[in-house]
Every structure is written in C-alpha cells, then in structure tokens.
C-alpha atoms as a PDB file:
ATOM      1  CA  UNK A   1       5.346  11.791  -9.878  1.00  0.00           C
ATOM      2  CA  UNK A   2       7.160   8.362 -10.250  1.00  0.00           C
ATOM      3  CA  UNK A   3       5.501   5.095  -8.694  1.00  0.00           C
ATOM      4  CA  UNK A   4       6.937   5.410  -5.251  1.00  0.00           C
ATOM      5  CA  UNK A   5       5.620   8.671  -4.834  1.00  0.00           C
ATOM      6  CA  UNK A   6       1.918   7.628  -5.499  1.00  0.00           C
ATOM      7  CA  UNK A   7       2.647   4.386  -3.119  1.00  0.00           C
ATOM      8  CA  UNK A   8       3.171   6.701  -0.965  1.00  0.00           C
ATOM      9  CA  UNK A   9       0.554   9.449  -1.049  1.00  0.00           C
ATOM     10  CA  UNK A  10      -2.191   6.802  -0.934  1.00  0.00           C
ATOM     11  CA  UNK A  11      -0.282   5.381   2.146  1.00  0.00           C
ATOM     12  CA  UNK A  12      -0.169   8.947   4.038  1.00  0.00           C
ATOM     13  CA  UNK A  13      -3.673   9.483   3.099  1.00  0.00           C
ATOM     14  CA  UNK A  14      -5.697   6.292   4.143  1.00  0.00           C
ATOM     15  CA  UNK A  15      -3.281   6.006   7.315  1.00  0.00           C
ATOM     16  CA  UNK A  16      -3.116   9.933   8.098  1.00  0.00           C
ATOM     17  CA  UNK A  17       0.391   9.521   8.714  1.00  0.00           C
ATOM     18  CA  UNK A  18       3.232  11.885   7.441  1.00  0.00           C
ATOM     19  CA  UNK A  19       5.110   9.709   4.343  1.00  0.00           C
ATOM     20  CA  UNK A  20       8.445   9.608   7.042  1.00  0.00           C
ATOM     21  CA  UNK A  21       6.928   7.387   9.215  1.00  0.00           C
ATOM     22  CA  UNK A  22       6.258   4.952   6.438  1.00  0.00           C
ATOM     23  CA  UNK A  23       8.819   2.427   5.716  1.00  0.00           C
ATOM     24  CA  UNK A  24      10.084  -1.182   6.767  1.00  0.00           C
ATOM     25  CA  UNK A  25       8.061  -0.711   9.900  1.00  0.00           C
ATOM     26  CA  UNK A  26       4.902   0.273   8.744  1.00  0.00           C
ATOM     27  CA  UNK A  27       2.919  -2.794   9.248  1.00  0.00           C
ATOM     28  CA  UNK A  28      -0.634  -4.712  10.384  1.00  0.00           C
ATOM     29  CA  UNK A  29       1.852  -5.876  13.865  1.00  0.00           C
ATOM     30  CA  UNK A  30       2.341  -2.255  14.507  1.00  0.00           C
ATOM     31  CA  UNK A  31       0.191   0.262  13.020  1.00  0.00           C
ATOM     32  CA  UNK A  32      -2.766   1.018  15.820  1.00  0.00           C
ATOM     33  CA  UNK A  33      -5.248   1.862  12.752  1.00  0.00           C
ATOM     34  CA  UNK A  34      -4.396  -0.684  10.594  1.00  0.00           C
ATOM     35  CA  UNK A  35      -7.828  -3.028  10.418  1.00  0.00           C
ATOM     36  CA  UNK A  36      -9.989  -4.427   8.138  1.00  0.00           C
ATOM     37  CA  UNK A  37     -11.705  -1.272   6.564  1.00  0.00           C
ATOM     38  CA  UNK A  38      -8.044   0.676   6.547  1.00  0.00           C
ATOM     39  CA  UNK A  39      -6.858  -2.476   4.443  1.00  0.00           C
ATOM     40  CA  UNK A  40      -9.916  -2.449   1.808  1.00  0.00           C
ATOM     41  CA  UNK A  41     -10.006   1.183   1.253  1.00  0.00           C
ATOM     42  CA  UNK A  42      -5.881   1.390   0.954  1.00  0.00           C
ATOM     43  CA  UNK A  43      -6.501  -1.894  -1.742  1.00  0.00           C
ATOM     44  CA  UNK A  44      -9.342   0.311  -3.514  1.00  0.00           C
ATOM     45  CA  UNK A  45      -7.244   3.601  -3.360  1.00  0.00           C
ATOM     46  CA  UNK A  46      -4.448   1.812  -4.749  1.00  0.00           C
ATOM     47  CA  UNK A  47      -6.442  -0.320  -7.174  1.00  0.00           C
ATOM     48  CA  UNK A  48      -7.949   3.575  -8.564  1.00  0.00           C
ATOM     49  CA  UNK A  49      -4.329   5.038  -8.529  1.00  0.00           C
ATOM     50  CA  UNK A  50      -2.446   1.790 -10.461  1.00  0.00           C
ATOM     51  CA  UNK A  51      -5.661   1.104 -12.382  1.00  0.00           C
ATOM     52  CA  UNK A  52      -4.771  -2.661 -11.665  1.00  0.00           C
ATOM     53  CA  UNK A  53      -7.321  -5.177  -9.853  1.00  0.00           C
ATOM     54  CA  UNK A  54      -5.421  -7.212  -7.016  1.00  0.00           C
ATOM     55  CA  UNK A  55      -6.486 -10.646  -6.683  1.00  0.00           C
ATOM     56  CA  UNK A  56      -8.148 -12.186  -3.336  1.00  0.00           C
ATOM     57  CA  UNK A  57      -4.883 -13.959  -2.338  1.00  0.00           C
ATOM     58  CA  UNK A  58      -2.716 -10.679  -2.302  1.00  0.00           C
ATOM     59  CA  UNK A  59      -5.373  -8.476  -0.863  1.00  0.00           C
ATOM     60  CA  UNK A  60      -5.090 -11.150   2.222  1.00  0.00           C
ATOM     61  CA  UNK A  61      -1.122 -10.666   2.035  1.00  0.00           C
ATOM     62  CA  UNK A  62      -1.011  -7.294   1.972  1.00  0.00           C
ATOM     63  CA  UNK A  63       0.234  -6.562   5.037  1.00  0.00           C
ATOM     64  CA  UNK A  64       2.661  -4.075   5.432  1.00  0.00           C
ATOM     65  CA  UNK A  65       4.182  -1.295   3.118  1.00  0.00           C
ATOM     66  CA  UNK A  66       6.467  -3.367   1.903  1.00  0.00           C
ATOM     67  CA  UNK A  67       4.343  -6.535   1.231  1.00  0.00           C
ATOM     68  CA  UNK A  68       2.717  -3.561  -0.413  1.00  0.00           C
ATOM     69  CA  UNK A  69       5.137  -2.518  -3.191  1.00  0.00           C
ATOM     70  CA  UNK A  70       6.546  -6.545  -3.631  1.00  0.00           C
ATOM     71  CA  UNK A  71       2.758  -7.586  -4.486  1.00  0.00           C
ATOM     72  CA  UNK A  72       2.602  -4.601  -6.922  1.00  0.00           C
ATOM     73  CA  UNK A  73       5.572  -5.344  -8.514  1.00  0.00           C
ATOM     74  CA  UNK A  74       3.549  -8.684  -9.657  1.00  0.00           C
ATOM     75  CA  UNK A  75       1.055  -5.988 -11.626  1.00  0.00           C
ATOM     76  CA  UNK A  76       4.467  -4.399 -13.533  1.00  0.00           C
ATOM     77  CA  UNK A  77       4.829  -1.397 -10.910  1.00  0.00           C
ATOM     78  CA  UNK A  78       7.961  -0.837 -10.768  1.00  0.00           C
ATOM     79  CA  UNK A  79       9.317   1.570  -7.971  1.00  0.00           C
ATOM     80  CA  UNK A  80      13.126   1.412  -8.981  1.00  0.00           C
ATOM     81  CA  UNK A  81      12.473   4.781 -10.820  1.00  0.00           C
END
C-alpha cells in the first residue's frame, strides 16, 4: 500500500466518504462534516498511520486534503510513489 493509499483510507474513513470524492476540493470551505473533532481525530489517525507527531502550527493549517499531503511531505512522506 504506497503513501497515497493510506492518505487516503484515513481520509474515507474519518470523513465516511468514498476515496473519489476526495481530491483538490475536499476542504474545511466545503466539506459539511469537516469541524473541529473531524480535524483532531483525522490528525490522530494520521499521526497512528505515519507514526509522525504534527506540530501545533500545521495541525491549525491543515485544512484541506491537499494542505494535507504538502504538510506531510515536511515529515518525509512522500506520495510521488
């Protein structure tokens, strides 16, 4: 299962959204469930999957999917697998 995969299981699963609806779009702006206890437990699902620890400052940008993957890039994920 390569990076982008994983991204995007944890995605699916703390949004209950199929993984085709996630993409460009997929943001705070627009996605009806997205609020503050969506946003910790995507930061701890993705913290468990990555085994990495996100600082305060990205938690707060972490915004969208792909705010998502560029602030993991910054913890050596790399989803150009």
């Amino acid at each position: 299962m390569t990076n982008l995969d994983k991204f995007d299981t944890v995605f699916a699963d703390v949004f209950e959204v199929e993984k085709s609806e996630l993409g460009s779009g997929f943001s705070i702006d627009n996605v009806d469930n997205w609020d503050s206890v969506t946003q910790l437990s995507l930061v701890s699902d993705l913290e468990d999957e990555f085994d990495i620890m996100l600082d305060s400052e990205d938690i707060l940008e972490f915004k969208s999917y792909e705010a998502g993957k560029a602030i993991l890039t910054k913890y050596d994920i790399n989803f150009d697998e």
